[in-house]
PDB file of N, CA and C in Angstrom:
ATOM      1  N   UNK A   1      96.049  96.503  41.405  1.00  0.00           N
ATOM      2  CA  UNK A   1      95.256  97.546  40.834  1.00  0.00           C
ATOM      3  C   UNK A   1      93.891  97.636  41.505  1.00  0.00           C
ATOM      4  N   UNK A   2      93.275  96.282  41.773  1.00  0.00           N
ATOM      5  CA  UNK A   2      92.309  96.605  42.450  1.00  0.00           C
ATOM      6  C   UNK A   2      92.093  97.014  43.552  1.00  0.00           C
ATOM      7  N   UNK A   3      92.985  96.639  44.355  1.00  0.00           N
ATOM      8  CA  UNK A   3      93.358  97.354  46.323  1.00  0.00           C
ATOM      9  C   UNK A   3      93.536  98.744  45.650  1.00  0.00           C
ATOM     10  N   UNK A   4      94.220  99.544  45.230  1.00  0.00           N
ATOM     11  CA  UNK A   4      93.872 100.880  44.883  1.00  0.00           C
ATOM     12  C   UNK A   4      92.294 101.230  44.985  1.00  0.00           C
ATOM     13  N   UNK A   5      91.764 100.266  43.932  1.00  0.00           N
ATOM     14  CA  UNK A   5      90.266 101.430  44.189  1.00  0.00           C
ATOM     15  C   UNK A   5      89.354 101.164  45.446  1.00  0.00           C
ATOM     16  N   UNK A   6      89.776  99.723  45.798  1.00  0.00           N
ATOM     17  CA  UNK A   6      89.137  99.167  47.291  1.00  0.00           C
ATOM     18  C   UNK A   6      89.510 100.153  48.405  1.00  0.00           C
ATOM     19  N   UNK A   7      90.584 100.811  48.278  1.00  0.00           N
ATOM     20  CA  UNK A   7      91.436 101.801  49.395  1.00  0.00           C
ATOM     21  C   UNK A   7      90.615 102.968  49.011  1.00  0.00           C
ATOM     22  N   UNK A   8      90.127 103.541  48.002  1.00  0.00           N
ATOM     23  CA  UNK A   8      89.962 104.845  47.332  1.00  0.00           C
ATOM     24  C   UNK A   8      88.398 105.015  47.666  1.00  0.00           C
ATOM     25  N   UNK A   9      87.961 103.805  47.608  1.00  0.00           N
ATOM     26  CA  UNK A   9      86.083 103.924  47.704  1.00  0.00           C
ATOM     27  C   UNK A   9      85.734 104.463  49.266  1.00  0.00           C
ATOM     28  N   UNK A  10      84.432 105.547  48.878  1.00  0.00           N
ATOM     29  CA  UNK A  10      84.244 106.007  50.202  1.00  0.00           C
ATOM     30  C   UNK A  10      83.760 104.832  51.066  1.00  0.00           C
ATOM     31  N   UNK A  11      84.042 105.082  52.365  1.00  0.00           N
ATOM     32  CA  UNK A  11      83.413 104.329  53.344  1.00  0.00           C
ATOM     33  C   UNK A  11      82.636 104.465  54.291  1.00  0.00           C
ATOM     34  N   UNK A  12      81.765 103.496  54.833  1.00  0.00           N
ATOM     35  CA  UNK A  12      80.364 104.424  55.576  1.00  0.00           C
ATOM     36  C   UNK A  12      80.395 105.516  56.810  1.00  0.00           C
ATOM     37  N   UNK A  13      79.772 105.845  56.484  1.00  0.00           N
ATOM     38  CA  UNK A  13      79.952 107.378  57.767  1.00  0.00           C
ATOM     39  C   UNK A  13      79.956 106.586  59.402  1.00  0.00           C
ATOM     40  N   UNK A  14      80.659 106.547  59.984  1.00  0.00           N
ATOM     41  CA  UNK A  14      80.754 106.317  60.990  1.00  0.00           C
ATOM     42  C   UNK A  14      79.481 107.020  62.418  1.00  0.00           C
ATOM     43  N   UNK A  15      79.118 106.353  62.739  1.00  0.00           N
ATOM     44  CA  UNK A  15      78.012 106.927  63.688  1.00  0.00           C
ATOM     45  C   UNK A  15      78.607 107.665  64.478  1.00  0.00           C
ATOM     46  N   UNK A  16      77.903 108.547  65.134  1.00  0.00           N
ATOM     47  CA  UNK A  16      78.642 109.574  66.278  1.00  0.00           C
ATOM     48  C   UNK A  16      78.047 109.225  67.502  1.00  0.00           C
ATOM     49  N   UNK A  17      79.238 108.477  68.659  1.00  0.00           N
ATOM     50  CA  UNK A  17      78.534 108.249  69.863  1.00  0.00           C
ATOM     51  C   UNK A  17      76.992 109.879  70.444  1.00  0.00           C
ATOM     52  N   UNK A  18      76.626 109.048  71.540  1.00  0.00           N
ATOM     53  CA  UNK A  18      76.034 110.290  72.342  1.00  0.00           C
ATOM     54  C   UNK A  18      77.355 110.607  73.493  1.00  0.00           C
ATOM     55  N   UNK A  19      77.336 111.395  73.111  1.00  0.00           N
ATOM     56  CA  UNK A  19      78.652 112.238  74.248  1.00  0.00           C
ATOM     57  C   UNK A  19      78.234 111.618  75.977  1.00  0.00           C
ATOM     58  N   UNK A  20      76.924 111.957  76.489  1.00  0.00           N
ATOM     59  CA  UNK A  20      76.319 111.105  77.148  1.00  0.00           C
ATOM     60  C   UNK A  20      76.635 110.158  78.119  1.00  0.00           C
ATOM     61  N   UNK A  21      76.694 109.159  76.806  1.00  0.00           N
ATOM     62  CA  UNK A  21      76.934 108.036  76.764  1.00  0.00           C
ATOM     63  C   UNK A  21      78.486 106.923  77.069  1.00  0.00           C
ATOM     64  N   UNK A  22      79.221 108.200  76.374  1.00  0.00           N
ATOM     65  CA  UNK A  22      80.580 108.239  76.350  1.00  0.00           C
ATOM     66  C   UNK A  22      81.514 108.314  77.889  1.00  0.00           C
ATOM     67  N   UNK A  23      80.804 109.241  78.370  1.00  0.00           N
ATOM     68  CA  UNK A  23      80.947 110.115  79.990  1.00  0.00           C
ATOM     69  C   UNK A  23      80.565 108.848  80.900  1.00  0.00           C
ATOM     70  N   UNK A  24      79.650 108.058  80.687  1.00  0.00           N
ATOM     71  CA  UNK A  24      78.785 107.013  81.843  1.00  0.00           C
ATOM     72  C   UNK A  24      79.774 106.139  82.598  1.00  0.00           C
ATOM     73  N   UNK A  25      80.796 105.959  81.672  1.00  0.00           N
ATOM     74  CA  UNK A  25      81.891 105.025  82.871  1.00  0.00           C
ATOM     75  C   UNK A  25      82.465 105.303  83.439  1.00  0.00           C
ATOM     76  N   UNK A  26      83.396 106.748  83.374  1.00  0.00           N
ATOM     77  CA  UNK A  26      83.477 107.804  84.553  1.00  0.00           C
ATOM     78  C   UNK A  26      82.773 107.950  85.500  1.00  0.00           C
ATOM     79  N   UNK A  27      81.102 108.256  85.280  1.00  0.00           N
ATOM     80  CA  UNK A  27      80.273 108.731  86.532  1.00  0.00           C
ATOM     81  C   UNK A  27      80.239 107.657  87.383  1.00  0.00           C
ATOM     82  N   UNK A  28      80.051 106.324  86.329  1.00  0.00           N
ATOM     83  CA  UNK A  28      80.294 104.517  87.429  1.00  0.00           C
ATOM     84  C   UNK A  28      81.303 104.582  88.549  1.00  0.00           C
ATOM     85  N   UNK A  29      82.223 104.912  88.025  1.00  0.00           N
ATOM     86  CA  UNK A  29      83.123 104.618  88.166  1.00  0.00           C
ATOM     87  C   UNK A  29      83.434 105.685  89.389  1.00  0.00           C
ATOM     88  N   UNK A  30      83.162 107.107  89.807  1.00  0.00           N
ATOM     89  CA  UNK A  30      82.778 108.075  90.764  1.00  0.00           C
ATOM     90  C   UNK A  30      82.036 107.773  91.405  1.00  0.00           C
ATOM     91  N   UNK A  31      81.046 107.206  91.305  1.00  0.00           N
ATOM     92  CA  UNK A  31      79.849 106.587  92.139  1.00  0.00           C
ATOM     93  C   UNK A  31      80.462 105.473  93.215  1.00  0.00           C
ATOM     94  N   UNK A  32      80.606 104.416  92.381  1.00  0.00           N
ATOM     95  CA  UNK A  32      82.012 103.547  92.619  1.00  0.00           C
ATOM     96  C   UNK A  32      82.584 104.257  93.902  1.00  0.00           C
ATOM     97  N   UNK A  33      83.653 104.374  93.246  1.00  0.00           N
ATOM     98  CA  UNK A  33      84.774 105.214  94.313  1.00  0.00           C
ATOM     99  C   UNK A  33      84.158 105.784  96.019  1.00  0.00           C
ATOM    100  N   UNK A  34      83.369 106.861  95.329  1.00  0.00           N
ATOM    101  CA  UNK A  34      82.046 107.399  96.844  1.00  0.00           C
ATOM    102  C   UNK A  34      81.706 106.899  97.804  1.00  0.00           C
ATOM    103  N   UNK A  35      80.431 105.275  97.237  1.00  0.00           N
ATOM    104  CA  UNK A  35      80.209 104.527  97.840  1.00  0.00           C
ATOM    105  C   UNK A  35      80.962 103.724  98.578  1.00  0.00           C
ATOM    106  N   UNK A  36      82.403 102.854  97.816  1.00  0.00           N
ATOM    107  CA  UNK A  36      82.799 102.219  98.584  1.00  0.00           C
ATOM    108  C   UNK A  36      84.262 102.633  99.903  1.00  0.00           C
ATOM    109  N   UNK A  37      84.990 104.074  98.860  1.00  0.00           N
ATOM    110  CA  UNK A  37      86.042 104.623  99.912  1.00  0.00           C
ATOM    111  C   UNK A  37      85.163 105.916 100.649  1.00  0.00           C
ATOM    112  N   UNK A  38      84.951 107.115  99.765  1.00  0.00           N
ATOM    113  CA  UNK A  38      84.851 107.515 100.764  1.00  0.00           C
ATOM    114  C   UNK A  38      83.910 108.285 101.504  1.00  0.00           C
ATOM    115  N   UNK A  39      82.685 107.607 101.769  1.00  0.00           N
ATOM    116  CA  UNK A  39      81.341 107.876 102.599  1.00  0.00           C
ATOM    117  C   UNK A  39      81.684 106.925 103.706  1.00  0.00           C
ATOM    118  N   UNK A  40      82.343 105.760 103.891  1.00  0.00           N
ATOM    119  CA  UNK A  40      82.657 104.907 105.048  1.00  0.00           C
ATOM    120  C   UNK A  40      84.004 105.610 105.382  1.00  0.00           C
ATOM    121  N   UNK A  41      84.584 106.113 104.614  1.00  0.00           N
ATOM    122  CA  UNK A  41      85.996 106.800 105.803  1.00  0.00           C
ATOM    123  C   UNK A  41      85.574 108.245 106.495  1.00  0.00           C
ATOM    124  N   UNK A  42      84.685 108.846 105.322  1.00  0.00           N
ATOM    125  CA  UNK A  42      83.648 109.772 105.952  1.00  0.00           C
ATOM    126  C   UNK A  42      83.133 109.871 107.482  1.00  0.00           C
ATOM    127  N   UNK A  43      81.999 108.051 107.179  1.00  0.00           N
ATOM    128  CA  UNK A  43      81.507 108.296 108.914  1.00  0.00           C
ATOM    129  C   UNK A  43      82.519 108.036 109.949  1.00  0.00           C
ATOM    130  N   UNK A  44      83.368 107.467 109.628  1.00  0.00           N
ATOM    131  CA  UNK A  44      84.571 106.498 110.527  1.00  0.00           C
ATOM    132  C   UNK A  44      85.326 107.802 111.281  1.00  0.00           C
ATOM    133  N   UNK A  45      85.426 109.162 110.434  1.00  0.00           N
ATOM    134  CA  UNK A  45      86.083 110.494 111.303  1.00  0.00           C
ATOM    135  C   UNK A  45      84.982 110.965 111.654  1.00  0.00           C
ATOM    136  N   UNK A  46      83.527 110.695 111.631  1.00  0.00           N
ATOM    137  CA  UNK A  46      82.832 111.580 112.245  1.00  0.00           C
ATOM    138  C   UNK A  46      82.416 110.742 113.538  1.00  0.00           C
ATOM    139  N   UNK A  47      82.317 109.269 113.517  1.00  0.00           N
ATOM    140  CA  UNK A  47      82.379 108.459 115.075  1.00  0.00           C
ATOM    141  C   UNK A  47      83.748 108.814 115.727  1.00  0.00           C
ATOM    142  N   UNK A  48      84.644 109.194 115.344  1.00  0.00           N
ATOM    143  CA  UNK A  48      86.218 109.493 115.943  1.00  0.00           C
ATOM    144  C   UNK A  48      86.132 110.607 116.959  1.00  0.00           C
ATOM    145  N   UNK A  49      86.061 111.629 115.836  1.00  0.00           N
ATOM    146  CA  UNK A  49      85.596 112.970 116.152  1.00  0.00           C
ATOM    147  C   UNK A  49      84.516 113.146 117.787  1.00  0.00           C
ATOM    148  N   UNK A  50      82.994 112.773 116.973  1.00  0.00           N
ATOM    149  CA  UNK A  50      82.134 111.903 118.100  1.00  0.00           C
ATOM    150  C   UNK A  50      82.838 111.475 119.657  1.00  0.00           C
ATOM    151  N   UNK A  51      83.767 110.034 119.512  1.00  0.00           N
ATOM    152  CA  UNK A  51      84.404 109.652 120.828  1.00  0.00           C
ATOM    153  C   UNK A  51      85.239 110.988 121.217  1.00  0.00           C
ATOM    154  N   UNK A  52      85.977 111.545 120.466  1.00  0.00           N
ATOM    155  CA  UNK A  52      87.260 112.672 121.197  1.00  0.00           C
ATOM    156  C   UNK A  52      86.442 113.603 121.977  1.00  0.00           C
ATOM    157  N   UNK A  53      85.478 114.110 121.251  1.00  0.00           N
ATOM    158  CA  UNK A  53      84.522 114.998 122.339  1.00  0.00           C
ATOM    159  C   UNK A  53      83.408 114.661 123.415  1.00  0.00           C
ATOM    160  N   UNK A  54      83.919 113.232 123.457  1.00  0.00           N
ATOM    161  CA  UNK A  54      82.861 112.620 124.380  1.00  0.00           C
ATOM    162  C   UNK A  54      83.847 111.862 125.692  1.00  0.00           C
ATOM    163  N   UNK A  55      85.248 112.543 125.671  1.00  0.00           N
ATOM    164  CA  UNK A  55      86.213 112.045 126.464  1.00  0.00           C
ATOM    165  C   UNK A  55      85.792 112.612 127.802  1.00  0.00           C
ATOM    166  N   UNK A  56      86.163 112.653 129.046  1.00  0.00           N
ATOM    167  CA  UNK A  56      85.751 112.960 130.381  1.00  0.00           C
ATOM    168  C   UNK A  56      86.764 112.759 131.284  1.00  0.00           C
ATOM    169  N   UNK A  57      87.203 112.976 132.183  1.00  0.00           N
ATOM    170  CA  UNK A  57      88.024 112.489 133.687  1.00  0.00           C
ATOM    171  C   UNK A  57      87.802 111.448 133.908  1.00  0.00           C
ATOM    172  N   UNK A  58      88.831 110.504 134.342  1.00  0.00           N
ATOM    173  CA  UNK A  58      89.072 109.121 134.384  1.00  0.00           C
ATOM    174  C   UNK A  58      89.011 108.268 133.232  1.00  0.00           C
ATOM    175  N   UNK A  59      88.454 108.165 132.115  1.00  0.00           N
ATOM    176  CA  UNK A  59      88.311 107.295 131.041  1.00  0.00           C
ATOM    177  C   UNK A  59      90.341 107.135 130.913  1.00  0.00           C
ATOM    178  N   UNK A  60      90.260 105.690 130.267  1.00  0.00           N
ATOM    179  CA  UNK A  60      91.305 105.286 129.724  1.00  0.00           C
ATOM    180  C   UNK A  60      91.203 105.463 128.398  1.00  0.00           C
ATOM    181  N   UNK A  61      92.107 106.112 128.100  1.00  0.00           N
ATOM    182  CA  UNK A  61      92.048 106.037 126.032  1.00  0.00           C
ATOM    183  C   UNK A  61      93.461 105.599 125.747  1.00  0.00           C
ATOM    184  N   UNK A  62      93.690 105.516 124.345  1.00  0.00           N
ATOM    185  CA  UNK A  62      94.692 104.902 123.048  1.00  0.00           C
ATOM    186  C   UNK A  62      95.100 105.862 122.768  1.00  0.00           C
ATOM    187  N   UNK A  63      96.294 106.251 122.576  1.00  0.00           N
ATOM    188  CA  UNK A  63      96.968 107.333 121.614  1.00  0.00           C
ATOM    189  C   UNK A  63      97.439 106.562 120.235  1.00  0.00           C
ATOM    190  N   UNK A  64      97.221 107.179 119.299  1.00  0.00           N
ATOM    191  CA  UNK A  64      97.692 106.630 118.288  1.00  0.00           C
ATOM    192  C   UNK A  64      99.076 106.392 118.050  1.00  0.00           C
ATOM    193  N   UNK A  65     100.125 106.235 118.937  1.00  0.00           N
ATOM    194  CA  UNK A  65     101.511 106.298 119.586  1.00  0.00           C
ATOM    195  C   UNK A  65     101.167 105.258 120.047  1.00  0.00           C
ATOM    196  N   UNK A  66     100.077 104.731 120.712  1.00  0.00           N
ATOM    197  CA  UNK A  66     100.309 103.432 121.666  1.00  0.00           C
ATOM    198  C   UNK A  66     100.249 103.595 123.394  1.00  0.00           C
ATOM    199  N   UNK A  67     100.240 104.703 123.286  1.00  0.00           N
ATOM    200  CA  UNK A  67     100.479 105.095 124.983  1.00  0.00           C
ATOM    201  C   UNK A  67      99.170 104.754 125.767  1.00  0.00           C
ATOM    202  N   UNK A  68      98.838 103.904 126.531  1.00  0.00           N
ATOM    203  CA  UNK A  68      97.079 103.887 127.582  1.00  0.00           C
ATOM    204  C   UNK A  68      97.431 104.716 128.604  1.00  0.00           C
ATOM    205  N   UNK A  69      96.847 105.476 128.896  1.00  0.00           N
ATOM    206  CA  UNK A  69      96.842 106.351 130.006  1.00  0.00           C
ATOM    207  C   UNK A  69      94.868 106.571 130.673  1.00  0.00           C
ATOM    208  N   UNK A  70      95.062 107.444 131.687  1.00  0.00           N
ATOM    209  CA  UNK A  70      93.554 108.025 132.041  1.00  0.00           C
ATOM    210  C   UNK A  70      94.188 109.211 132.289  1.00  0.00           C
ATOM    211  N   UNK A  71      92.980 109.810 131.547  1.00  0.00           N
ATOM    212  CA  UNK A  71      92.612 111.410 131.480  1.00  0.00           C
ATOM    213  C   UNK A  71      92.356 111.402 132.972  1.00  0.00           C
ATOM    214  N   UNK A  72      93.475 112.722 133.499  1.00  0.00           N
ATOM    215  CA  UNK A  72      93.138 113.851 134.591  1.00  0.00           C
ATOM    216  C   UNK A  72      93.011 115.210 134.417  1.00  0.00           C
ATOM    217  N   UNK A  73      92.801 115.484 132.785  1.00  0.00           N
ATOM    218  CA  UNK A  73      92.759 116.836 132.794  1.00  0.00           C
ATOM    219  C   UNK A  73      92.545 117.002 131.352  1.00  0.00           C
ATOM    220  N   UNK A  74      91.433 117.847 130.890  1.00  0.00           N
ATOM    221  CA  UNK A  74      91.088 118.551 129.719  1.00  0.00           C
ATOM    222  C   UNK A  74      91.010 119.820 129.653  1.00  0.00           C
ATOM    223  N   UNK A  75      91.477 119.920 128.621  1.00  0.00           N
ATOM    224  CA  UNK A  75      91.883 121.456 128.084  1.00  0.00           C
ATOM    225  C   UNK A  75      91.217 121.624 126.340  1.00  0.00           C
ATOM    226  N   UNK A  76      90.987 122.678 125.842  1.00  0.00           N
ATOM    227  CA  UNK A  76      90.609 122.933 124.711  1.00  0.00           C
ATOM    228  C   UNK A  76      90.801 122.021 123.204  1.00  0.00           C
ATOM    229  N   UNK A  77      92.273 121.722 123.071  1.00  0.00           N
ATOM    230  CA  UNK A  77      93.175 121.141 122.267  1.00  0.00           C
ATOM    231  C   UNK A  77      93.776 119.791 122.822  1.00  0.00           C
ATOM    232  N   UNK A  78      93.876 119.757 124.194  1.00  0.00           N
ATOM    233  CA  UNK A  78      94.802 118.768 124.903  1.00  0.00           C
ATOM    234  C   UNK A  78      94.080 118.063 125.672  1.00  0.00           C
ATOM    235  N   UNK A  79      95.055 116.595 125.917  1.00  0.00           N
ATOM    236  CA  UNK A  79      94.485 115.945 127.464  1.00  0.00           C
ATOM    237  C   UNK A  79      95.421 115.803 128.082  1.00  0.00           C
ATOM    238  N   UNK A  80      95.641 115.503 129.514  1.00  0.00           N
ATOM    239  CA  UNK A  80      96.849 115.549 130.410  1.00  0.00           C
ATOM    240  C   UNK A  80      95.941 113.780 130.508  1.00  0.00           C
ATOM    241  N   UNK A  81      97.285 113.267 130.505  1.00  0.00           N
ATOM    242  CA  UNK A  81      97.148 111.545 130.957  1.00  0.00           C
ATOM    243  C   UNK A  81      98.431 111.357 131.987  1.00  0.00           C
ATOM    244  N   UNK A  82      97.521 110.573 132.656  1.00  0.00           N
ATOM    245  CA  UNK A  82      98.210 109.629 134.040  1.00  0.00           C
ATOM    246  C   UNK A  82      99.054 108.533 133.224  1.00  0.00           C
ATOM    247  N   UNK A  83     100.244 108.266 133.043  1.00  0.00           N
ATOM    248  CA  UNK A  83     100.457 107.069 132.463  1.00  0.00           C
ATOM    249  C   UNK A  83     101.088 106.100 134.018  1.00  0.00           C
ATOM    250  N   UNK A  84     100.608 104.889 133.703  1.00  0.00           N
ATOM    251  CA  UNK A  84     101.030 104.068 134.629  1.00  0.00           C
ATOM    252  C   UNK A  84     100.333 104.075 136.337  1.00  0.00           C
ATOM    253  N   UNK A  85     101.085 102.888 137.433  1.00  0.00           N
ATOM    254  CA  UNK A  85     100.371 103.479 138.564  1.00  0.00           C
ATOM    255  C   UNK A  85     101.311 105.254 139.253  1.00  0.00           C
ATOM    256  N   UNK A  86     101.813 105.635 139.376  1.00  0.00           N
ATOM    257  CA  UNK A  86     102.971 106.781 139.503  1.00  0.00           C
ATOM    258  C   UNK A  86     101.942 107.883 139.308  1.00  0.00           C
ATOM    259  N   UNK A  87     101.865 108.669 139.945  1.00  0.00           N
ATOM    260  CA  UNK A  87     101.019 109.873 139.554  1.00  0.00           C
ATOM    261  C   UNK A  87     101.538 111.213 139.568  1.00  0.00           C
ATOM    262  N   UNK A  88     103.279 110.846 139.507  1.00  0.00           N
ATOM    263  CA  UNK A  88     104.151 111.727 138.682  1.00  0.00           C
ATOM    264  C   UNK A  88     104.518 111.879 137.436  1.00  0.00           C
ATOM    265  N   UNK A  89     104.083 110.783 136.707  1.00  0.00           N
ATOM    266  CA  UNK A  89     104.408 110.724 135.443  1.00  0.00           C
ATOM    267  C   UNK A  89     103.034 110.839 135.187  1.00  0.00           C
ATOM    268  N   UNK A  90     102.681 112.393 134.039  1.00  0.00           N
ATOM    269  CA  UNK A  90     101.889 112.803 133.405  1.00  0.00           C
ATOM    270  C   UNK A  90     101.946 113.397 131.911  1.00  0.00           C
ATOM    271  N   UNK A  91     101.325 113.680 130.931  1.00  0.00           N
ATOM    272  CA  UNK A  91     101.722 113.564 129.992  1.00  0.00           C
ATOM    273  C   UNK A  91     101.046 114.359 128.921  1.00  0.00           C
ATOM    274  N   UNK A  92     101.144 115.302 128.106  1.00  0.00           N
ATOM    275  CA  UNK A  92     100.056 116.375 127.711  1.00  0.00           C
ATOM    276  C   UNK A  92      99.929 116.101 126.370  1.00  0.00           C
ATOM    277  N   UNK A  93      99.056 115.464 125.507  1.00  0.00           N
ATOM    278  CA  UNK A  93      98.191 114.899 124.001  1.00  0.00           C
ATOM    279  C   UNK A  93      97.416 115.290 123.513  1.00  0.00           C
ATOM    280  N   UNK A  94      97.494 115.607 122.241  1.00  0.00           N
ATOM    281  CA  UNK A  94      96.624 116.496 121.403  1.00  0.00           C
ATOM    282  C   UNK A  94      95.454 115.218 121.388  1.00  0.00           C
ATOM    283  N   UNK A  95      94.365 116.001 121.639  1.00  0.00           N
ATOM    284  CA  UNK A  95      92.784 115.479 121.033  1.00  0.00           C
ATOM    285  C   UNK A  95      93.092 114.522 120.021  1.00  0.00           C
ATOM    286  N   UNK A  96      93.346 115.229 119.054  1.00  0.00           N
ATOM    287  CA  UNK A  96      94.123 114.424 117.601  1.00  0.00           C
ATOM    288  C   UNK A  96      94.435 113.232 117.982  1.00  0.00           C
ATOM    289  N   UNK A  97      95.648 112.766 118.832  1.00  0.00           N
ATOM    290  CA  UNK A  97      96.450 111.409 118.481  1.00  0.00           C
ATOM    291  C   UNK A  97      95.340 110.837 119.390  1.00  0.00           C
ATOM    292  N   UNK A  98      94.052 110.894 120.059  1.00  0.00           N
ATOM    293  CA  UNK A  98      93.232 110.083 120.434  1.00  0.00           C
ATOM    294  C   UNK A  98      93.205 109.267 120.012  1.00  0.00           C
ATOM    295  N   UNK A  99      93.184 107.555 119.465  1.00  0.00           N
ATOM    296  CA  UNK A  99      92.509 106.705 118.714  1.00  0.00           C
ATOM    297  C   UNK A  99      91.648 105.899 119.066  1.00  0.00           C
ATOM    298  N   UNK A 100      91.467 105.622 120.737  1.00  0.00           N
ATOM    299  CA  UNK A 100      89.945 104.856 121.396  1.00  0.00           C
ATOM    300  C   UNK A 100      90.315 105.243 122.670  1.00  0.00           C
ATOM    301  N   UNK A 101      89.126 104.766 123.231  1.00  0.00           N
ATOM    302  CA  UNK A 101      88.204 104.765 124.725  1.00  0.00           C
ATOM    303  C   UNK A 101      88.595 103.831 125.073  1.00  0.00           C
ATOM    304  N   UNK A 102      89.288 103.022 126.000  1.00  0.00           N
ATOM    305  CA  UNK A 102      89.319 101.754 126.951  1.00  0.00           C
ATOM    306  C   UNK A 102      87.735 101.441 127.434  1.00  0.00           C
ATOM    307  N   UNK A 103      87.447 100.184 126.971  1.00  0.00           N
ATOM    308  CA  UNK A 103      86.551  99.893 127.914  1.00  0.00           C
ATOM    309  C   UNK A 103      86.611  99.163 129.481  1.00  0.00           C
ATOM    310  N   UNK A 104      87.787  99.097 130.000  1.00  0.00           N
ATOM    311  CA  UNK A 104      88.200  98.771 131.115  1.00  0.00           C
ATOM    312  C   UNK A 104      88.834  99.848 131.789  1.00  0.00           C
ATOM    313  N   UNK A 105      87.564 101.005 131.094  1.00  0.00           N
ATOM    314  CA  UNK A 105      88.188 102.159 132.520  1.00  0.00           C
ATOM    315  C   UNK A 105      87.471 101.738 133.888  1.00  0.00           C
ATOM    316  N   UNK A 106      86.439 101.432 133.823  1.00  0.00           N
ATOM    317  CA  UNK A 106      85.609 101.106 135.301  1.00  0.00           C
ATOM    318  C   UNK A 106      86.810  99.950 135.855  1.00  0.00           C
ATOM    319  N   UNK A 107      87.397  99.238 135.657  1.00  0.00           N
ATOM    320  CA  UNK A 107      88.307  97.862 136.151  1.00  0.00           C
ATOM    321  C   UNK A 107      89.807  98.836 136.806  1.00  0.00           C
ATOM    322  N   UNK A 108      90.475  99.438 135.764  1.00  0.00           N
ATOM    323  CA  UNK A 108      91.153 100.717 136.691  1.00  0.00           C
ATOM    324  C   UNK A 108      91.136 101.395 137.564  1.00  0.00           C
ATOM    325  N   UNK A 109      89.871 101.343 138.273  1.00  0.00           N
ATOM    326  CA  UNK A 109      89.771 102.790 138.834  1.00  0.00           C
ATOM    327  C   UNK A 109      90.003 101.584 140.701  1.00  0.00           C
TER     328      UNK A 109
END
């Protein structure tokens, strides 16, 4: 009988967060995210970007395929690569699958 009126009695008004307040571990948590993925994958395509348009005649580069070749020829979109010593076998690569610069183009040549 008594849990009846213990159940029945009002109970205190519950406080109302600040909405605010509520939101803040989301924004952490975005901030978060920004800082650590993606403002560093950010600069990482804009040094990429950077090297692809800073390619030239003779440099050795990486295709993201794996292929080392040296550039004998640039074009808008493309590079023509020398693969190997043979300077019949040539080979036409989007800017794109660039992935580095050899620094042993001067040792090639």
């Amino acid at each position: 009988m008594f849990e009846k009126i213990a159940y029945a009695a009002p109970q205190a008004a519950a406080a109302e967060a600040n909405p605010l307040i509520s939101f803040m571990p989301f924004v952490l948590l975005m901030l978060i995210f920004y800082f650590l993925l993606i403002r560093p994958q950010q600069k990482r395509q804009k040094e990429l970007q950077k090297m692809i348009d800073g390619v030239k005649k003779g440099d050795r580069v990486v295709t993201s395929g794996g292929l080392i070749g040296t550039v004998v020829g640039i074009q808008s979109d493309y590079l023509v690569l020398k693969l190997g010593e043979n300077d019949q076998t040539k080979v036409e690569v989007l800017k794109s699958a660039v992935s580095g610069v050899r620094e042993d183009a001067v040792a090639a040549k």
